[in-house]
Protein backbone atom coordinates (compact mmCIF):
# COMPACT_ATOMS: atom_id res chain seq x y z
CA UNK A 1 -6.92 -10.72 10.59
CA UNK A 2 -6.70 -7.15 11.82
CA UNK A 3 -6.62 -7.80 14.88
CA UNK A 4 -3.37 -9.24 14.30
CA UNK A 5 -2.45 -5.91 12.25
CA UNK A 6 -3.62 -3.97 15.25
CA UNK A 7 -1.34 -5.75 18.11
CA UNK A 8 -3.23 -8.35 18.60
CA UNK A 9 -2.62 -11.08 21.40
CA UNK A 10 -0.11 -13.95 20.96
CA UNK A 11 -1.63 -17.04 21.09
CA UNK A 12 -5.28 -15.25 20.08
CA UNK A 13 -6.70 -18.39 16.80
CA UNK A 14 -8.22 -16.17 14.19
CA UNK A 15 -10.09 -17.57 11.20
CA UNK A 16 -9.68 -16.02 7.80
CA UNK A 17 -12.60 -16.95 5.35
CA UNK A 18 -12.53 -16.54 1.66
CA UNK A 19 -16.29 -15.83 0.46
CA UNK A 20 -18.28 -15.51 -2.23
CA UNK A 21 -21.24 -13.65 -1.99
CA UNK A 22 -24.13 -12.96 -4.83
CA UNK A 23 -23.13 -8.85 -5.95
CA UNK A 24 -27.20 -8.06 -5.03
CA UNK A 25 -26.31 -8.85 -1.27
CA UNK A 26 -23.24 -6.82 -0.65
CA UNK A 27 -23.37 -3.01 0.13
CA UNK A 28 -20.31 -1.13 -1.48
CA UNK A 29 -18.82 2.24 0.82
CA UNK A 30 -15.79 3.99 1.33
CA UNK A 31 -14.62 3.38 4.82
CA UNK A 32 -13.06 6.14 5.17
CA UNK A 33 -15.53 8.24 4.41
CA UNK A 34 -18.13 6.49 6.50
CA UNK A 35 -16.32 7.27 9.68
CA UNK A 36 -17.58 10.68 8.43
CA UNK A 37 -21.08 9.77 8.18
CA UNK A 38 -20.66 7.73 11.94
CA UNK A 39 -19.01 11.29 13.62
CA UNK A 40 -22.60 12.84 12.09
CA UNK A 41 -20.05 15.20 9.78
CA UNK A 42 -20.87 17.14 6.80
CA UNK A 43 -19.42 14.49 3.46
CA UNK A 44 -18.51 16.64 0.34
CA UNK A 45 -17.46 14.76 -2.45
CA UNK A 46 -15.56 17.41 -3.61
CA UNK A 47 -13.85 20.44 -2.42
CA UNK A 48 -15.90 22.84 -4.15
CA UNK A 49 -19.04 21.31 -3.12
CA UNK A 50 -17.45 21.76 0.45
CA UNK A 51 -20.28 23.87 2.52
CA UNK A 52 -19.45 25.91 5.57
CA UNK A 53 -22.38 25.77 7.53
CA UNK A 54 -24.20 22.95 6.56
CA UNK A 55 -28.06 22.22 7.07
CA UNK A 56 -29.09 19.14 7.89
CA UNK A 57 -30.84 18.25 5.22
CA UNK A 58 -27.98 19.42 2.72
CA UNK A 59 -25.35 16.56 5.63
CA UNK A 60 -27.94 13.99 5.43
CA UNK A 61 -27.84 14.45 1.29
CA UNK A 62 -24.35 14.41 1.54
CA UNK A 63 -23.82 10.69 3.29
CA UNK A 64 -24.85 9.49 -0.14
CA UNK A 65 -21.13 10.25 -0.94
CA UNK A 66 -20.40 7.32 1.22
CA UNK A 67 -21.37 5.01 -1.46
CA UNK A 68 -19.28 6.37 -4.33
CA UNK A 69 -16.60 3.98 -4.70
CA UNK A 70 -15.60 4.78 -8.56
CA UNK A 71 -12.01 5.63 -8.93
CA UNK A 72 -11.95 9.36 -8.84
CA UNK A 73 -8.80 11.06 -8.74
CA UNK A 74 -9.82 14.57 -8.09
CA UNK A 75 -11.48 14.26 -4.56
CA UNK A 76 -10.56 14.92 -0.91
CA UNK A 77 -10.43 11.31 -0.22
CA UNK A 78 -7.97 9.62 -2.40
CA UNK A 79 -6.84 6.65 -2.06
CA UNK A 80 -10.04 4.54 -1.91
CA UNK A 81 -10.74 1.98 1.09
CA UNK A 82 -13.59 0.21 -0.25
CA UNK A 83 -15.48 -2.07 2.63
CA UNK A 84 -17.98 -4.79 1.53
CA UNK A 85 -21.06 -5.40 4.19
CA UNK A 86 -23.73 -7.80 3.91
CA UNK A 87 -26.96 -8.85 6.02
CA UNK A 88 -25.98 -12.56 6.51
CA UNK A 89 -23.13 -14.99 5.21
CA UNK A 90 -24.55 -18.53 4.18
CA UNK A 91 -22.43 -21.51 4.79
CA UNK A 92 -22.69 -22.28 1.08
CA UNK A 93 -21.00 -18.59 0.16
CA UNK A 94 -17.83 -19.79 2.25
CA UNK A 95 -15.09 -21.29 -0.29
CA UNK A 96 -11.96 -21.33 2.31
CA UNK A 97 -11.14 -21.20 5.84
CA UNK A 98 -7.80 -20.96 6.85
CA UNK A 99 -7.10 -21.05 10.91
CA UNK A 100 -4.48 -19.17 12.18
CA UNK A 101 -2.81 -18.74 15.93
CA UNK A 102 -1.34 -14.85 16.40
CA UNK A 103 2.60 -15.42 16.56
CA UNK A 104 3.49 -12.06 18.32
């Protein structure tokens, strides 16, 4: 559906699916903060863990940061876009799905 969101073409069908997938097969991150991670950036959690110059060892530690997803108040990244990814989707997992054509 975000294509749609995104100016996406009239006339385009899009599906929307509503799933249900076992907890142990879905990965939890900030998407935010993984954009972070993808630009090969330096992720603090926190401004006072904020590092100037970096090593690589202390960035690649700090991608772990991608994967809080608790409700903290008190970090650089508020609000919280939590994305869900998984490895497959079984047919059985798929409870709904709703076809749509793009109206504009």
């Amino acid at each position: 559906m975000r294509i749609h969101r995104y100016g996406g073409k009239k006339g385009t069908p899009v599906v929307l699916l509503t799933i249900d997938i076992p907890d142990n097969m879905v990965l939890l991150s900030d998407f935010d903060m993984w954009h972070v991670v993808l630009n090969d950036g330096y992720l603090p959690l926190y401004d006072k863990d904020d590092i100037e110059d970096p090593s690589e060892d202390e960035k690649l530690k700090s991608w772990e940061n991608v994967f809080c997803i608790d409700e903290v108040t008190d970090c650089w990244y508020v609000p919280k876009s939590t994305q869900a990814t998984f490895w497959e989707l079984k047919k059985e997992w798929v409870l709904k799905a709703e076809h749509f054509v793009l109206a504009r």
